[in-house]
N, C-alpha and C. Protein backbone atom coordinates (compact mmCIF):
# COMPACT_ATOMS: atom_id res chain seq x y z
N UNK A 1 -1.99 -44.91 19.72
CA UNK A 1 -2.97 -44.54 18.71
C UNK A 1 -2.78 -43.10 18.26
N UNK A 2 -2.73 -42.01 18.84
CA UNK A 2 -2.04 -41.15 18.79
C UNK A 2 -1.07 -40.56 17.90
N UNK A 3 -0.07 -41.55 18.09
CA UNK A 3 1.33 -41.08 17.46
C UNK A 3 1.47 -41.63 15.90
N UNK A 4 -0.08 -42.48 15.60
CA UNK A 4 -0.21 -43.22 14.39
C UNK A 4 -1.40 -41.81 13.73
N UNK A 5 -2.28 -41.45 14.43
CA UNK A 5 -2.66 -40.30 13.76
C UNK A 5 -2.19 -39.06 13.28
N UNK A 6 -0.67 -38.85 14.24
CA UNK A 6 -0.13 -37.73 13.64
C UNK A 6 0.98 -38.31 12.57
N UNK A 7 1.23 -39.28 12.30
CA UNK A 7 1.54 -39.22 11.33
C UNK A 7 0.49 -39.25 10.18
N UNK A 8 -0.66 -39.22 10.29
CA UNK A 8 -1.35 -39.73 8.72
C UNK A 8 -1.31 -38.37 8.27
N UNK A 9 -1.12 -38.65 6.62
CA UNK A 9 -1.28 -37.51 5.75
C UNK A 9 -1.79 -36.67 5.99
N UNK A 10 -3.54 -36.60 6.34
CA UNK A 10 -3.89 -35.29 6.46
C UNK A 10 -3.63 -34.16 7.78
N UNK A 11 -3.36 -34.95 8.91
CA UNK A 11 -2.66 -34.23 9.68
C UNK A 11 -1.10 -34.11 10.01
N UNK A 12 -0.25 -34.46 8.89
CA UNK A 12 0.70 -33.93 8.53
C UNK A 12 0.52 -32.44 7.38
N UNK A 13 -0.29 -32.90 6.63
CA UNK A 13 -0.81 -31.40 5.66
C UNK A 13 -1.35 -30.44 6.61
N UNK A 14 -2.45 -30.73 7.70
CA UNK A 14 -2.22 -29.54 8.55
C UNK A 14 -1.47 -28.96 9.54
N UNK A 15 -0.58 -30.03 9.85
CA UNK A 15 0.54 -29.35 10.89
C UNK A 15 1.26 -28.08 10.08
N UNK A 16 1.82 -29.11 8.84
CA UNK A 16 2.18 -27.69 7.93
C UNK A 16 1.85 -26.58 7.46
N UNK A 17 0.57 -26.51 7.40
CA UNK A 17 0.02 -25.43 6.59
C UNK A 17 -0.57 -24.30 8.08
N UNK A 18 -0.39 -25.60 9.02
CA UNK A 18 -0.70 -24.34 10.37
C UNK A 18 0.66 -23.61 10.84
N UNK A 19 1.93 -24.20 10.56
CA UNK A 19 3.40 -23.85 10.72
C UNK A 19 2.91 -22.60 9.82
N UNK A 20 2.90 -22.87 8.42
CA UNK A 20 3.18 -21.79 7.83
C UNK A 20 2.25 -20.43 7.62
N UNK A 21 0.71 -21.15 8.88
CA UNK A 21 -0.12 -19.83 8.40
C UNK A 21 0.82 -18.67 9.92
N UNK A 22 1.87 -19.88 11.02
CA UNK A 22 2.34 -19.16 12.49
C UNK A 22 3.57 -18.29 11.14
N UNK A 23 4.35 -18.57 10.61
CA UNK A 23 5.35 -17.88 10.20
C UNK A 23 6.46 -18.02 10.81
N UNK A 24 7.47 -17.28 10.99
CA UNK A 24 9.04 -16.95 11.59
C UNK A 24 9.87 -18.81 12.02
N UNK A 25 10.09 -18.73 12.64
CA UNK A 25 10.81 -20.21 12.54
C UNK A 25 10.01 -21.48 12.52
N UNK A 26 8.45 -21.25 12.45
CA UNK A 26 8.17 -22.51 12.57
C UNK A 26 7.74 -22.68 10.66
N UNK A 27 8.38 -21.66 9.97
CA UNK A 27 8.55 -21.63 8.25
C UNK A 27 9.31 -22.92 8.03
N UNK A 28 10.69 -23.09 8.82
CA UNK A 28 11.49 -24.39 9.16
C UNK A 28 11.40 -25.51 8.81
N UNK A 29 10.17 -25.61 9.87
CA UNK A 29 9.10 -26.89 10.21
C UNK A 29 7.93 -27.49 9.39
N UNK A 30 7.43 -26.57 8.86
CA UNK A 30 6.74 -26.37 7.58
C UNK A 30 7.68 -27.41 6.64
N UNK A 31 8.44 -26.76 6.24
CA UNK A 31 9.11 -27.05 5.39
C UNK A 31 10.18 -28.62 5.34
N UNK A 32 10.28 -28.78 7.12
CA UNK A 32 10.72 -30.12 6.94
C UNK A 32 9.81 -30.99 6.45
N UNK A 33 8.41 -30.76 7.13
CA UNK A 33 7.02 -31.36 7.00
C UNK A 33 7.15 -32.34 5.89
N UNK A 34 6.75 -30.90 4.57
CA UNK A 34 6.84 -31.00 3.28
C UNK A 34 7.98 -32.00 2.50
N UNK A 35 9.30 -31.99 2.89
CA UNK A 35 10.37 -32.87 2.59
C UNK A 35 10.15 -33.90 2.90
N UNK A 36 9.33 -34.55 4.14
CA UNK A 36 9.08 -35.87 4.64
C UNK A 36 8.22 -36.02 4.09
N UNK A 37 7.12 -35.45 3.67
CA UNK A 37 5.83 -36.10 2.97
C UNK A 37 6.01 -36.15 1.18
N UNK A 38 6.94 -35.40 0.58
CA UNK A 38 7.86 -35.67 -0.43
C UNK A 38 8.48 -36.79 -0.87
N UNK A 39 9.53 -37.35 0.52
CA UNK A 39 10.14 -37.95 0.60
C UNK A 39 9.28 -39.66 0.58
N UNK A 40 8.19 -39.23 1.05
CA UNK A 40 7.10 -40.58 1.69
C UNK A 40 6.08 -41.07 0.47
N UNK A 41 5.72 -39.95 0.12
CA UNK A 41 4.46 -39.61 -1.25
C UNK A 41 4.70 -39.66 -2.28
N UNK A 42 5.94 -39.11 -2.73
CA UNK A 42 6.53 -38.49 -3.54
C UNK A 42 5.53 -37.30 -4.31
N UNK A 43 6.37 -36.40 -5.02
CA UNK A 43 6.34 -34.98 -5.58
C UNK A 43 4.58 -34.83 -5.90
N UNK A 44 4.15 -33.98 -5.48
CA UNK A 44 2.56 -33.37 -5.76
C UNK A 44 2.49 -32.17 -5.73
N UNK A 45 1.43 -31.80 -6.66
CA UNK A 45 1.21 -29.98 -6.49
C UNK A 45 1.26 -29.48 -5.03
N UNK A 46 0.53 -29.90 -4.01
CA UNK A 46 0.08 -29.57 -2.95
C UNK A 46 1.53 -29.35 -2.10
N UNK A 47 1.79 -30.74 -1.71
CA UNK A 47 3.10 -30.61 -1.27
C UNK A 47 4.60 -29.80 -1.47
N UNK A 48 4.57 -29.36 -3.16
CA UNK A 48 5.70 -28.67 -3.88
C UNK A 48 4.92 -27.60 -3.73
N UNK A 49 3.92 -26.89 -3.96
CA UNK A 49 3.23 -25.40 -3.37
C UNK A 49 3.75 -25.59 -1.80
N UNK A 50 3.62 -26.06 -0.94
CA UNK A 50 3.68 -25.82 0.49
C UNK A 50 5.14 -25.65 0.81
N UNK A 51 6.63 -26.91 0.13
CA UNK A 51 7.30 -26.36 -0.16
C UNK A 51 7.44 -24.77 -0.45
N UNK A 52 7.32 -24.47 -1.62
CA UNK A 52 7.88 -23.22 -1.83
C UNK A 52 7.08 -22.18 -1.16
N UNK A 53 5.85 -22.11 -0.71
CA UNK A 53 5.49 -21.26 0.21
C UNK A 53 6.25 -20.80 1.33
N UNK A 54 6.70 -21.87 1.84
CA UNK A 54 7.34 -21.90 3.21
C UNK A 54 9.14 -21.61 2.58
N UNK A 55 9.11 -21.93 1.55
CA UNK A 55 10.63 -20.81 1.02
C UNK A 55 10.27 -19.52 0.84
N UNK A 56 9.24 -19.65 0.45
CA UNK A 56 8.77 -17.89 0.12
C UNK A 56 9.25 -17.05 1.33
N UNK A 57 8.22 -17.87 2.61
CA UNK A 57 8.34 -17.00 3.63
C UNK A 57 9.80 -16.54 4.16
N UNK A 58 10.51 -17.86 3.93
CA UNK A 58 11.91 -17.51 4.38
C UNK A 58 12.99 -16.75 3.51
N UNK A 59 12.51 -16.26 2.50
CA UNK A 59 13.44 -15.03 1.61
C UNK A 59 13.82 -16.14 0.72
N UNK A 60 13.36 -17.10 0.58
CA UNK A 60 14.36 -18.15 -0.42
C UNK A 60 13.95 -18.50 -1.96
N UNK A 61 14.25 -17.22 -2.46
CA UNK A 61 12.99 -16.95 -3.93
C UNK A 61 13.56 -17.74 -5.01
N UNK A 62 14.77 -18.13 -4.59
CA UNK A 62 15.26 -18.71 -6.25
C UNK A 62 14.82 -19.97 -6.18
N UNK A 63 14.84 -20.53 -4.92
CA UNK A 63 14.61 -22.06 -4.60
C UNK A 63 13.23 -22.54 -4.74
N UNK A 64 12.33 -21.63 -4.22
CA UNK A 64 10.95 -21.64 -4.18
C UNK A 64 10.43 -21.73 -6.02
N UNK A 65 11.53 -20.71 -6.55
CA UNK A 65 11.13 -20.87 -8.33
C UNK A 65 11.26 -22.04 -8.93
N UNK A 66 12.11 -22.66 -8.32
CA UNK A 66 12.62 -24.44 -8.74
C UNK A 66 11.47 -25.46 -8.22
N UNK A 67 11.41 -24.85 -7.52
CA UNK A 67 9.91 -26.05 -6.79
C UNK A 67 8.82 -25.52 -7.45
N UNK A 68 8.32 -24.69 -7.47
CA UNK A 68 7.15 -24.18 -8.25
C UNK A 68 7.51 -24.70 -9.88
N UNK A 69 8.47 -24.28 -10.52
CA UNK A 69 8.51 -24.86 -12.13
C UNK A 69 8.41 -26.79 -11.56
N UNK A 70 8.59 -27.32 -10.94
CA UNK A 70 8.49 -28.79 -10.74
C UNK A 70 7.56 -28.75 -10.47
N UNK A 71 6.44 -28.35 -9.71
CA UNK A 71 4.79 -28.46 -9.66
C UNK A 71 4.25 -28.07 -11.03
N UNK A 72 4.64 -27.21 -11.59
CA UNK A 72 4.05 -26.78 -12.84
C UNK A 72 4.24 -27.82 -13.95
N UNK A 73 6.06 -27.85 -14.20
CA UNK A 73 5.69 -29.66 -14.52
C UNK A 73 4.94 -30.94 -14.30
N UNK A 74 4.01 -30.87 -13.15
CA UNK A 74 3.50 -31.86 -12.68
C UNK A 74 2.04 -31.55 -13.07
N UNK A 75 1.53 -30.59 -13.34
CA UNK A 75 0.28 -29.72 -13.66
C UNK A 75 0.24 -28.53 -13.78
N UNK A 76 0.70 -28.34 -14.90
CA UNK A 76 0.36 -26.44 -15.72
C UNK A 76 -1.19 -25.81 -15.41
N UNK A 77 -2.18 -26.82 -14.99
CA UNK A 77 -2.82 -25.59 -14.24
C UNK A 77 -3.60 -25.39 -12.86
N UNK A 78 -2.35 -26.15 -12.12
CA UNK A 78 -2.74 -25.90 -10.71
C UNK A 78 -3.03 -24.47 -10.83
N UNK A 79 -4.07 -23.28 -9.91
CA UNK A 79 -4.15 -21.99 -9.86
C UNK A 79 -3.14 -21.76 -8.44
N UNK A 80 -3.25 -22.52 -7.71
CA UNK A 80 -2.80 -21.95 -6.56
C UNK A 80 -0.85 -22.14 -6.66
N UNK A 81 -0.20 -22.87 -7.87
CA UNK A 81 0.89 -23.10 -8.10
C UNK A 81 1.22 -21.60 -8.72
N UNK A 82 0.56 -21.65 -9.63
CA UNK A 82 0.22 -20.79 -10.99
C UNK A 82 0.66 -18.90 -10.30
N UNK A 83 -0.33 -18.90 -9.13
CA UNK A 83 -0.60 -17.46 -8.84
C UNK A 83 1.03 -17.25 -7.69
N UNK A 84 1.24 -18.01 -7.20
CA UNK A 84 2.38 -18.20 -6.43
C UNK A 84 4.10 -18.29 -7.53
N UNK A 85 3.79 -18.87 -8.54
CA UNK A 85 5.09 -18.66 -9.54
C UNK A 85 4.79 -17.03 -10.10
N UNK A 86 3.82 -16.53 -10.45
CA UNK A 86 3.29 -15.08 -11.21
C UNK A 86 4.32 -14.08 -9.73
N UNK A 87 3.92 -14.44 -8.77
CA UNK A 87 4.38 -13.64 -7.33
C UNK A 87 5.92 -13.95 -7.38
N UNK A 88 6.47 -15.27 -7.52
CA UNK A 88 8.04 -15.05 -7.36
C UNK A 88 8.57 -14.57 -8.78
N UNK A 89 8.15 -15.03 -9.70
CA UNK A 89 8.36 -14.28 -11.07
C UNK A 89 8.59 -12.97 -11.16
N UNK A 90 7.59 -11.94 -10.19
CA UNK A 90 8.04 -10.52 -10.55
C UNK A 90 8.73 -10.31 -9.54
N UNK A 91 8.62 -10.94 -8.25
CA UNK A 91 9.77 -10.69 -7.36
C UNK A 91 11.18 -10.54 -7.81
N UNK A 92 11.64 -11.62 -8.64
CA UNK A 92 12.59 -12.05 -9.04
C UNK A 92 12.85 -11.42 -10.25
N UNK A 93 12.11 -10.30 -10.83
CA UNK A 93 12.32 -9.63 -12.06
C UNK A 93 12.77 -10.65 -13.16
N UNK A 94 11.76 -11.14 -12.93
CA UNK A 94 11.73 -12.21 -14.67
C UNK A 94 11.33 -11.08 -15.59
N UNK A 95 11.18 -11.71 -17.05
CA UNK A 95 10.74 -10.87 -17.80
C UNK A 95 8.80 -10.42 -17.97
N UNK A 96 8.66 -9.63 -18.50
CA UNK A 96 7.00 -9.20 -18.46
C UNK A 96 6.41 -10.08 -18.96
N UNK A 97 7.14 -10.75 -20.23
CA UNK A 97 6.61 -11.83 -21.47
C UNK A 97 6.26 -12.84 -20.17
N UNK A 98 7.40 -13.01 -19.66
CA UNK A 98 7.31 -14.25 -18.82
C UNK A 98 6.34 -14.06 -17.72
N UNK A 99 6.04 -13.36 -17.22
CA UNK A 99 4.66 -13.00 -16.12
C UNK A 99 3.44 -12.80 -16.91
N UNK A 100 3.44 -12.42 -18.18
CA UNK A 100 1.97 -12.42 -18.68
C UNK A 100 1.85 -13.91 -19.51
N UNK A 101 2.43 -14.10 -19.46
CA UNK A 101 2.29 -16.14 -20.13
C UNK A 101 2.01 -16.91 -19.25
N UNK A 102 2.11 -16.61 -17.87
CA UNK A 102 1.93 -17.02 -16.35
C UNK A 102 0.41 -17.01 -16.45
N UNK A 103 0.40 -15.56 -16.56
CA UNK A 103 -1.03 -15.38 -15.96
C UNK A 103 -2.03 -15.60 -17.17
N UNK A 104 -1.92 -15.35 -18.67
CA UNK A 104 -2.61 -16.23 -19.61
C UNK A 104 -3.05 -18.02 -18.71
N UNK A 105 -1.73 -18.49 -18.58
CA UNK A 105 -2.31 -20.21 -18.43
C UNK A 105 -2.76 -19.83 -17.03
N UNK A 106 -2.83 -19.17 -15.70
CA UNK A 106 -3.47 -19.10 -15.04
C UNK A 106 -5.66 -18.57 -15.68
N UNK A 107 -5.50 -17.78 -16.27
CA UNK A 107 -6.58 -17.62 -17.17
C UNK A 107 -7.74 -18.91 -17.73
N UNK A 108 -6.09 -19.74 -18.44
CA UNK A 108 -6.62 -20.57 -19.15
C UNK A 108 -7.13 -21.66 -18.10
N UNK A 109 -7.05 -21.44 -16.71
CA UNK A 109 -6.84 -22.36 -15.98
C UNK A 109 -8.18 -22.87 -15.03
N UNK A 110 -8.51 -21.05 -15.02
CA UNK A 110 -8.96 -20.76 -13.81
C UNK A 110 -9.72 -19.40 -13.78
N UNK A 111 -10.49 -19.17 -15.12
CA UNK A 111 -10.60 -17.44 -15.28
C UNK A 111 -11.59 -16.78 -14.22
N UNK A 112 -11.97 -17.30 -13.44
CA UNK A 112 -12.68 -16.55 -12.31
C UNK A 112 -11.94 -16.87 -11.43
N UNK A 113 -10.71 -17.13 -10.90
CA UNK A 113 -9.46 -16.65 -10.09
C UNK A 113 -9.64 -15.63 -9.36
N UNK A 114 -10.06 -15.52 -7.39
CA UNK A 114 -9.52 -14.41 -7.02
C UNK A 114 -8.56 -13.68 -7.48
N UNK A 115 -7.24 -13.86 -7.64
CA UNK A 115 -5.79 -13.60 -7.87
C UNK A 115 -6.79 -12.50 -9.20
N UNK A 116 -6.81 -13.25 -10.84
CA UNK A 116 -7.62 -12.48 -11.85
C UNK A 116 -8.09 -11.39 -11.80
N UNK A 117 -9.44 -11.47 -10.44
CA UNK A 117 -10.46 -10.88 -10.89
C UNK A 117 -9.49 -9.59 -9.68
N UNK A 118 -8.91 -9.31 -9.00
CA UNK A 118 -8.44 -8.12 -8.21
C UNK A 118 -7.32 -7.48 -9.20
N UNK A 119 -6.41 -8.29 -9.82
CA UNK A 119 -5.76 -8.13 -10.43
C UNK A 119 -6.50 -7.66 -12.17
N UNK A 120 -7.47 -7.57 -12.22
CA UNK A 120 -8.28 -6.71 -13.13
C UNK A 120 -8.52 -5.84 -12.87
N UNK A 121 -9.20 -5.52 -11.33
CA UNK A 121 -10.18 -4.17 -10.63
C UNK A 121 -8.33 -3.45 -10.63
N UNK A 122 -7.13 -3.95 -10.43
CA UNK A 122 -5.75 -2.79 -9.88
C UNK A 122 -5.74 -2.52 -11.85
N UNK A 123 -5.86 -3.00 -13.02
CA UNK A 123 -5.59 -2.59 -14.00
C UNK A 123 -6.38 -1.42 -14.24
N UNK A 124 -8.07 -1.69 -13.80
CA UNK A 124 -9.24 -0.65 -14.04
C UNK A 124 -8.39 0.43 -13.43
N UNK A 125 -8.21 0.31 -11.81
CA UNK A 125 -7.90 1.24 -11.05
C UNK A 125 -6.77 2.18 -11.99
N UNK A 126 -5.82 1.87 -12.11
CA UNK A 126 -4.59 1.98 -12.82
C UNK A 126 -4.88 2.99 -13.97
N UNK A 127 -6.07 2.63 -14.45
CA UNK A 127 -6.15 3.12 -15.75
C UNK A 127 -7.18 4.71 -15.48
N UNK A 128 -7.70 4.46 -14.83
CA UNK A 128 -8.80 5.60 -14.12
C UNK A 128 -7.68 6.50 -13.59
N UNK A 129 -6.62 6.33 -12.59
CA UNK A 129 -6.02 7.00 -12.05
C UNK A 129 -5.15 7.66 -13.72
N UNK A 130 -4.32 7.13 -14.19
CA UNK A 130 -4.07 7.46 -15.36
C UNK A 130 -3.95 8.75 -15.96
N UNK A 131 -5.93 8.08 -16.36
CA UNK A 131 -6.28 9.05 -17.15
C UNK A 131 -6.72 10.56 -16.57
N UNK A 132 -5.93 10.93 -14.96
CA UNK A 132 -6.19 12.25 -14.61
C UNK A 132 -4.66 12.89 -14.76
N UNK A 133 -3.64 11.87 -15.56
CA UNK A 133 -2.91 13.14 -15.96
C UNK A 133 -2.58 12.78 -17.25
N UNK A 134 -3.46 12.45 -18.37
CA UNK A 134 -3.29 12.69 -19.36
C UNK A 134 -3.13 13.61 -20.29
N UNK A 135 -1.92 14.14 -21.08
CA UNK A 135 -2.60 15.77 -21.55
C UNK A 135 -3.81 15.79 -22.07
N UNK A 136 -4.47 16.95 -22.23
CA UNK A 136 -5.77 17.35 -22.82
C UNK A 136 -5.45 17.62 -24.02
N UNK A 137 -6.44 17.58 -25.17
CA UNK A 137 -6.40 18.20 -26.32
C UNK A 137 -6.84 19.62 -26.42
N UNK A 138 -6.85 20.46 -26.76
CA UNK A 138 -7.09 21.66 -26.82
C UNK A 138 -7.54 21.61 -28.82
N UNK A 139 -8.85 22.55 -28.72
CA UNK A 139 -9.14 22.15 -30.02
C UNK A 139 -9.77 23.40 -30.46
């Protein structure tokens, strides 16, 4: 009975997602996880995010970009796909166009987005800091 519960879906989704919250080689395992429940399910946001997460962790940014554009094909506005392609995107020095078209359909997606709303307060920040070395006018 047992060995029929660890296989069911949802505790295959948490074996993985507990692999990948441990990190360092059990990223691996994670990731075989994901290929078998791929392989079983076939292709879903959830599963192609956990994929490339678990590439993320392992330095594997180009691969992780291929799985993420295939989730995005599958739903342009997963947020949690969405904020994870915006992250390998600038990793990977895509273009700016291409990271702010990201984060528009993340917007369009999802506009009260943790990811959004911090990533607003670092623009405020940004801009406050800024403006203490702006020249002055003298008049």
């Amino acid at each position: 009975m047992q060995a029929a519960d660890e296989d069911a879906l949802p505790c295959q989704l948490a074996t993985a997602l507990f692999n990948l919250t441990k990190g360092g080689e059990q990223l691996q395992e994670a990731l075989n996880i994901y290929e078998e429940l791929k392989e079983r399910h076939g292709s879903t946001t959830i599963i192609l995010n956990g994929q490339a997460v678990a590439l993320i962790g392992m330095n594997r940014w180009q691969e992780a970009e291929a799985i993420l554009q295939e989730a995005i094909d599958l739903d342009s506005s997963n947020a949690d796909v969405l904020v994870n392609m915006i992250m390998v995107s600038q990793h990977l020095s895509k273009p700016v166009e291409t990271i702010n078209r990201l984060i528009s359909q993340l917007k369009d997606a999802n506009k009260d987005h943790l990811f959004l709303r911090e990533y607003a307060a670092k623009e405020e920040e940004f801009l406050r800091c800024a403006q203490q070395y702006a020249p002055s006018v003298c008049g």
